[in-house]
PDB file of N, CA and C in Angstrom:
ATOM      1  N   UNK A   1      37.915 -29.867   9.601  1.00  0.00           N
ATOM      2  CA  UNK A   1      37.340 -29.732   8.276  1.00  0.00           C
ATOM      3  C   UNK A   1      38.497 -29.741   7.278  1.00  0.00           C
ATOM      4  N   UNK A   2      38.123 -30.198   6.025  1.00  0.00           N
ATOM      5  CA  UNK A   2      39.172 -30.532   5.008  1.00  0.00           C
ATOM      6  C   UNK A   2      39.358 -29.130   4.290  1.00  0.00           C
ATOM      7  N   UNK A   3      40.670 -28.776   3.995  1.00  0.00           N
ATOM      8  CA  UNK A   3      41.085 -27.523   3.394  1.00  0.00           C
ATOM      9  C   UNK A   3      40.071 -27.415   2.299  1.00  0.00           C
ATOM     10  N   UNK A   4      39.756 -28.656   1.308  1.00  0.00           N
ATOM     11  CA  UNK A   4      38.694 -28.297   0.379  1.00  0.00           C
ATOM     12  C   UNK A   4      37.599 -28.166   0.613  1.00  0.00           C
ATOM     13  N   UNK A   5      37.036 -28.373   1.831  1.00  0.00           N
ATOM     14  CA  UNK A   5      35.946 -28.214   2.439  1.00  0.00           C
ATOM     15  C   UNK A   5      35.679 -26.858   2.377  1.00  0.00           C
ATOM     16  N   UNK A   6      36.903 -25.837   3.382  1.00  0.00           N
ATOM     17  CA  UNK A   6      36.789 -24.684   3.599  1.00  0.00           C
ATOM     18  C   UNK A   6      36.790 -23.548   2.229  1.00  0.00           C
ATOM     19  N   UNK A   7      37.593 -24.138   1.274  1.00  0.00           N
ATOM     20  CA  UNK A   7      37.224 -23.531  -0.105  1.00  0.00           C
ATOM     21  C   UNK A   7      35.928 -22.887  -0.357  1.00  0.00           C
ATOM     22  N   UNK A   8      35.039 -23.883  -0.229  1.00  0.00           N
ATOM     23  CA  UNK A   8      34.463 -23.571  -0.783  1.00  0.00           C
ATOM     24  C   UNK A   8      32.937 -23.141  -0.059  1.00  0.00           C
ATOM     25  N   UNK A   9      33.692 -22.857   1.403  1.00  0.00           N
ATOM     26  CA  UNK A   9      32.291 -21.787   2.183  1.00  0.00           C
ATOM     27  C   UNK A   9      32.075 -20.358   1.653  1.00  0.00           C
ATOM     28  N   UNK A  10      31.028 -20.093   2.011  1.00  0.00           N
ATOM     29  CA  UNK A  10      30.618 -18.814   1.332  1.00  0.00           C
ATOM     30  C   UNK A  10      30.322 -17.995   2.946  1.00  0.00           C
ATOM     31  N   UNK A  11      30.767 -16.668   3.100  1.00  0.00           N
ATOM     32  CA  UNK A  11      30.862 -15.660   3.943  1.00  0.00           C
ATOM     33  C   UNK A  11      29.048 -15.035   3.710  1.00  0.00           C
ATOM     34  N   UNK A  12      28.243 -15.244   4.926  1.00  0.00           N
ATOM     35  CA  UNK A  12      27.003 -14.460   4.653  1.00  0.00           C
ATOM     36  C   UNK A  12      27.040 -13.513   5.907  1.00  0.00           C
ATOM     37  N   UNK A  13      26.852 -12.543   5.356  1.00  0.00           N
ATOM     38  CA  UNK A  13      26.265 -11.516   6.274  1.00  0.00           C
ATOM     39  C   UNK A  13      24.928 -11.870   7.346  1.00  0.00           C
ATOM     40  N   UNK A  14      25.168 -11.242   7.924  1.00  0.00           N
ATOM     41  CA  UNK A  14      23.886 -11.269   9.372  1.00  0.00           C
ATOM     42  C   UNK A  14      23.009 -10.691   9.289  1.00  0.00           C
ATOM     43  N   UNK A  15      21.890 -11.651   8.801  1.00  0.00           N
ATOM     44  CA  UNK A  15      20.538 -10.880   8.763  1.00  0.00           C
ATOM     45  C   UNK A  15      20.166  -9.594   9.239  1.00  0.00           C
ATOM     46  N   UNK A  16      19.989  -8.445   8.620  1.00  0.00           N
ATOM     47  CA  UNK A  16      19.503  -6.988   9.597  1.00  0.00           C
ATOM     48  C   UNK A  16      20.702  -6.029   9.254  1.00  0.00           C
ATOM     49  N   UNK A  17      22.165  -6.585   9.228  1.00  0.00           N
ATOM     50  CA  UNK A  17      23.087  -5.832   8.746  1.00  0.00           C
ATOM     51  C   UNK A  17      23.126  -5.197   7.595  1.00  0.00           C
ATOM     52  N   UNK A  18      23.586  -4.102   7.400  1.00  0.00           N
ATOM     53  CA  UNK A  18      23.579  -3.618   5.911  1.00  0.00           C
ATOM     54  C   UNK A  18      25.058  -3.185   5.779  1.00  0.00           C
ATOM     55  N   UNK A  19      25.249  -3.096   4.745  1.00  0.00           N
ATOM     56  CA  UNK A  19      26.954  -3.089   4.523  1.00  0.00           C
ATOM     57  C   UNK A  19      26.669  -1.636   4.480  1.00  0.00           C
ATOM     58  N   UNK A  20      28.191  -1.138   3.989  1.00  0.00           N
ATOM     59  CA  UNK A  20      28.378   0.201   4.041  1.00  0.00           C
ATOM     60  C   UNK A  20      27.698   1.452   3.126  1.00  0.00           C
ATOM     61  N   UNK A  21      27.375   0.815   1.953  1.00  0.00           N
ATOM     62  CA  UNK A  21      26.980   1.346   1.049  1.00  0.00           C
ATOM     63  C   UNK A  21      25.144   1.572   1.675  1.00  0.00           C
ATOM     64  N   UNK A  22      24.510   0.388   2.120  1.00  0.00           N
ATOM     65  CA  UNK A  22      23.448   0.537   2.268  1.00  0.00           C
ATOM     66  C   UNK A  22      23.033   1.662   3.365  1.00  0.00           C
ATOM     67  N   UNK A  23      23.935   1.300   4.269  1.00  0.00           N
ATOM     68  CA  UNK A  23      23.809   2.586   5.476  1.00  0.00           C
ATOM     69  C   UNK A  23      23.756   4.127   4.812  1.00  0.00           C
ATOM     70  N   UNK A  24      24.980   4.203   3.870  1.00  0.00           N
ATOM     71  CA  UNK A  24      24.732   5.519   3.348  1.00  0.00           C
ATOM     72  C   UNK A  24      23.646   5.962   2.715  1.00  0.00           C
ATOM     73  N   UNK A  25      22.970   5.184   1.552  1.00  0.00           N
ATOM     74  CA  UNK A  25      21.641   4.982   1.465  1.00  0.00           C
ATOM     75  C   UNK A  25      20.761   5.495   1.906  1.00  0.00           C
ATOM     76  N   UNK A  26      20.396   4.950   3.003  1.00  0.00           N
ATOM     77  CA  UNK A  26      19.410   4.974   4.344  1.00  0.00           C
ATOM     78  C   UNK A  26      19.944   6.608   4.928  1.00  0.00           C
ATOM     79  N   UNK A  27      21.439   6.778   4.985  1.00  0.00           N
ATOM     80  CA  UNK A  27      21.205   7.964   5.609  1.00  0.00           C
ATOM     81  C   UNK A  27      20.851   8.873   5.073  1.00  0.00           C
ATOM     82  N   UNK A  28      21.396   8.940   3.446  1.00  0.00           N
ATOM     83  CA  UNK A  28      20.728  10.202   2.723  1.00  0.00           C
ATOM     84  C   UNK A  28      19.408  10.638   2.286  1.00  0.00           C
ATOM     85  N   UNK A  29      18.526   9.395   2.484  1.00  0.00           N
ATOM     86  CA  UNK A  29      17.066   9.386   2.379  1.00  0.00           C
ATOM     87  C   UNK A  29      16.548   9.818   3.730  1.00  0.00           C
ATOM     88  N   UNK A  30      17.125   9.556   4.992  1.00  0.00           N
ATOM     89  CA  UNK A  30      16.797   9.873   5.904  1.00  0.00           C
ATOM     90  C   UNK A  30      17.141  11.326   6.340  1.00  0.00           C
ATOM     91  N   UNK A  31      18.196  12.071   5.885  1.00  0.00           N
ATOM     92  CA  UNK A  31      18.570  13.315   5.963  1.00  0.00           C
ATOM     93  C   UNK A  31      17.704  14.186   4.871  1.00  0.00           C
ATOM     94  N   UNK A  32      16.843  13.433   3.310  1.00  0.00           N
ATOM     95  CA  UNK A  32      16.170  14.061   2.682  1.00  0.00           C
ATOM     96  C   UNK A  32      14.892  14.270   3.399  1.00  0.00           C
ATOM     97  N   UNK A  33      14.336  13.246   4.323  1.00  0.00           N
ATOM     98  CA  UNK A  33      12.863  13.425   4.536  1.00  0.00           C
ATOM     99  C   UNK A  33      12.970  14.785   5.752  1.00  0.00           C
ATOM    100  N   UNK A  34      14.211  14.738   6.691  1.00  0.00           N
ATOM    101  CA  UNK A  34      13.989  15.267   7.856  1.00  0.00           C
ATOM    102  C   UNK A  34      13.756  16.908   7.227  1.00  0.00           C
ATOM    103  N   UNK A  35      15.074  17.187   6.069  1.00  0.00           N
ATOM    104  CA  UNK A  35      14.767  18.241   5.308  1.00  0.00           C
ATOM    105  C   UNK A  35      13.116  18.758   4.807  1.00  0.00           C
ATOM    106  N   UNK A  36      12.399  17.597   4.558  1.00  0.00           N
ATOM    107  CA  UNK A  36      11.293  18.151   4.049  1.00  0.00           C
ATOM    108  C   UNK A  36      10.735  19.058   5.330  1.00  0.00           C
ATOM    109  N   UNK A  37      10.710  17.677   6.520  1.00  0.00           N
ATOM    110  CA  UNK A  37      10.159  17.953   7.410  1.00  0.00           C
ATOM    111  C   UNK A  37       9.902  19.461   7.832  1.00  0.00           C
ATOM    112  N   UNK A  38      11.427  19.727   8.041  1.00  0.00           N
ATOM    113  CA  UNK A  38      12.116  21.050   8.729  1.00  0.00           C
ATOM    114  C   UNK A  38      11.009  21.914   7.827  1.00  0.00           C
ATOM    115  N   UNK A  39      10.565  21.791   6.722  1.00  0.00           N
ATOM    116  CA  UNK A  39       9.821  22.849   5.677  1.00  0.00           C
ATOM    117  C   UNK A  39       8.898  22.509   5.421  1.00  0.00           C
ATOM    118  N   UNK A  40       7.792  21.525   7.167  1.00  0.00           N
ATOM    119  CA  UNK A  40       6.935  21.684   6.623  1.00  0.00           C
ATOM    120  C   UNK A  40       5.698  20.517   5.473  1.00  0.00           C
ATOM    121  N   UNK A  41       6.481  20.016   4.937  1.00  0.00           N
ATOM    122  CA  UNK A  41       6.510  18.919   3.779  1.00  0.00           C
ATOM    123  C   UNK A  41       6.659  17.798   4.600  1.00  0.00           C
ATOM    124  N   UNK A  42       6.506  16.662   3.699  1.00  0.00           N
ATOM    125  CA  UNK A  42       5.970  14.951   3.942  1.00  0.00           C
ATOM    126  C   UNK A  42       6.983  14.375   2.688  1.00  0.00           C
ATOM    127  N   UNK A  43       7.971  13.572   2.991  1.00  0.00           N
ATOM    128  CA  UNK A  43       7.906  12.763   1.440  1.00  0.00           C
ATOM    129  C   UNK A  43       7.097  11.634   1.487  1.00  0.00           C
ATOM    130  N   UNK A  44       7.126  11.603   0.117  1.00  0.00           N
ATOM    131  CA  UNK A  44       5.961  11.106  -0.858  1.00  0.00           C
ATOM    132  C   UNK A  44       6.334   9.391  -0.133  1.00  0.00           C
ATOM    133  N   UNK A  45       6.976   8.735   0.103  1.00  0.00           N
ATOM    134  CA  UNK A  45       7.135   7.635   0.518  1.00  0.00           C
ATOM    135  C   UNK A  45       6.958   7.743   2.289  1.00  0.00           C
ATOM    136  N   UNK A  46       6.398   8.572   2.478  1.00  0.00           N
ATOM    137  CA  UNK A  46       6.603   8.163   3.814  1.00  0.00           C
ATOM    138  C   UNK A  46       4.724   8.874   4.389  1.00  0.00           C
ATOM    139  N   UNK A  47       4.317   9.080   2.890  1.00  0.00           N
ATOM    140  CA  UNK A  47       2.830   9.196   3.725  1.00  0.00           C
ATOM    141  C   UNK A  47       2.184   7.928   4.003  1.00  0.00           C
ATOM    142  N   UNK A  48       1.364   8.105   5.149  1.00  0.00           N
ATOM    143  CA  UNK A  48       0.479   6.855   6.034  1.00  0.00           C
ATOM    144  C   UNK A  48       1.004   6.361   6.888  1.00  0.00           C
ATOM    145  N   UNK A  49       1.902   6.628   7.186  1.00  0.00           N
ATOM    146  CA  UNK A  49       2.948   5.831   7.976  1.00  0.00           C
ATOM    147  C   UNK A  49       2.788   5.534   9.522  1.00  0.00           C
ATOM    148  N   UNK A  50       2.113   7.575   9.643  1.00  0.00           N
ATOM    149  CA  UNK A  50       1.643   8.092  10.819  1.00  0.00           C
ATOM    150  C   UNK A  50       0.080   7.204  11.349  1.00  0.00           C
ATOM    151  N   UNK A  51      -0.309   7.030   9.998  1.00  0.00           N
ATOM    152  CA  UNK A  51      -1.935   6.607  10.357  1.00  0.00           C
ATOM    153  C   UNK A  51      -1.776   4.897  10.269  1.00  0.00           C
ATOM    154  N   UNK A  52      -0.792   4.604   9.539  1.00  0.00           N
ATOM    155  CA  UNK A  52      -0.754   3.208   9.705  1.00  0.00           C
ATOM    156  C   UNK A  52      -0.021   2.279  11.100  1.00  0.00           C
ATOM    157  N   UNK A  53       0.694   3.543  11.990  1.00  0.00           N
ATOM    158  CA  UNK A  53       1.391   2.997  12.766  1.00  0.00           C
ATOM    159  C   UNK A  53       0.114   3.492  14.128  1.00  0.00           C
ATOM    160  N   UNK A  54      -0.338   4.691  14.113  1.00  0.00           N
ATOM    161  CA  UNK A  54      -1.389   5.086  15.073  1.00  0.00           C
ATOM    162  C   UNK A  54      -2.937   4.887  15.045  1.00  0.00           C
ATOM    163  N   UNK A  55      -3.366   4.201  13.796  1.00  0.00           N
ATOM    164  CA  UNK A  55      -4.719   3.963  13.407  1.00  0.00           C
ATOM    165  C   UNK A  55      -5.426   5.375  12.708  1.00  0.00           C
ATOM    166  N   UNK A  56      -6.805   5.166  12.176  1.00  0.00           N
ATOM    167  CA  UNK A  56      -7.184   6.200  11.774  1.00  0.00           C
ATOM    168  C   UNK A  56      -8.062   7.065  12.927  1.00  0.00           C
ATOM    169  N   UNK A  57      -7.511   8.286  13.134  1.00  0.00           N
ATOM    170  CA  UNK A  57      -7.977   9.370  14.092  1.00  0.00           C
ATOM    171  C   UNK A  57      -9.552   8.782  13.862  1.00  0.00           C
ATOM    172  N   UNK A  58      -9.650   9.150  15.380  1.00  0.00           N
ATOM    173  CA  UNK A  58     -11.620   9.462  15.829  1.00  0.00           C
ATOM    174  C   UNK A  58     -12.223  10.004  15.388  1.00  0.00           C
ATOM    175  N   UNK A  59     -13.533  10.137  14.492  1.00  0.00           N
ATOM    176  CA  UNK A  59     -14.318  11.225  14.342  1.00  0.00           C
ATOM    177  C   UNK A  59     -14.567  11.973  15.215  1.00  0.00           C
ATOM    178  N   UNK A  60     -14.440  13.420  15.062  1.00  0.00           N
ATOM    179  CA  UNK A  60     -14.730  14.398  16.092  1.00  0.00           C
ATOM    180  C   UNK A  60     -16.290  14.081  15.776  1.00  0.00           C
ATOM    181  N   UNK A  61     -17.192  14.423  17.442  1.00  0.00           N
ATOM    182  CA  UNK A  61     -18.826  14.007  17.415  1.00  0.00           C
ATOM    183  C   UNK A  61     -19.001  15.912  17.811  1.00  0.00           C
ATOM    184  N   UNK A  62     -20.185  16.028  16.659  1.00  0.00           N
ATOM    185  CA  UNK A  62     -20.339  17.175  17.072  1.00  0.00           C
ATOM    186  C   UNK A  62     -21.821  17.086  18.182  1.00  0.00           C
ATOM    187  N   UNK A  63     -21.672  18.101  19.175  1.00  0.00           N
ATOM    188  CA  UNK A  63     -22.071  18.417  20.386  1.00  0.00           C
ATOM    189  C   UNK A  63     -23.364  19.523  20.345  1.00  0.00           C
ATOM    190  N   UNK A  64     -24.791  18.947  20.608  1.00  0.00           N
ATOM    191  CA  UNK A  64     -25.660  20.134  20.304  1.00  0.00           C
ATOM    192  C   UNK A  64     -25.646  20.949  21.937  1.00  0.00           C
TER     193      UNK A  64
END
């Protein structure tokens, strides 16, 4: 390949990777929710998540 060729490639990251900044990101949101957790609490972005990944619970049938 011609030196001017190589000029002018562009460096892309790998799909799925997140640079450094993003990881931190992710971790401090992820260290905020576990906090809720620990107390109990849900954050607000992370309701349905449970019902969207497990479906919506069975009606309990009541039994004469």
């Amino acid at each position: 390949m011609a030196d001017e060729e190589e000029d002018d490639l562009v460096t892309v990251p790998i799909p799925g990777e997140e640079d450094e900044a993003e990881r931190k990101r992710i971790r401090r949101s992820n260290d905020r929710d576990q906090e809720l957790e620990r107390r109990g609490e849900q954050a607000p972005h992370n309701r349905g998540y449970d019902e969207a990944a497990d479906g919506k619970p069975a009606p309990e049938i009541e039994r004469p």
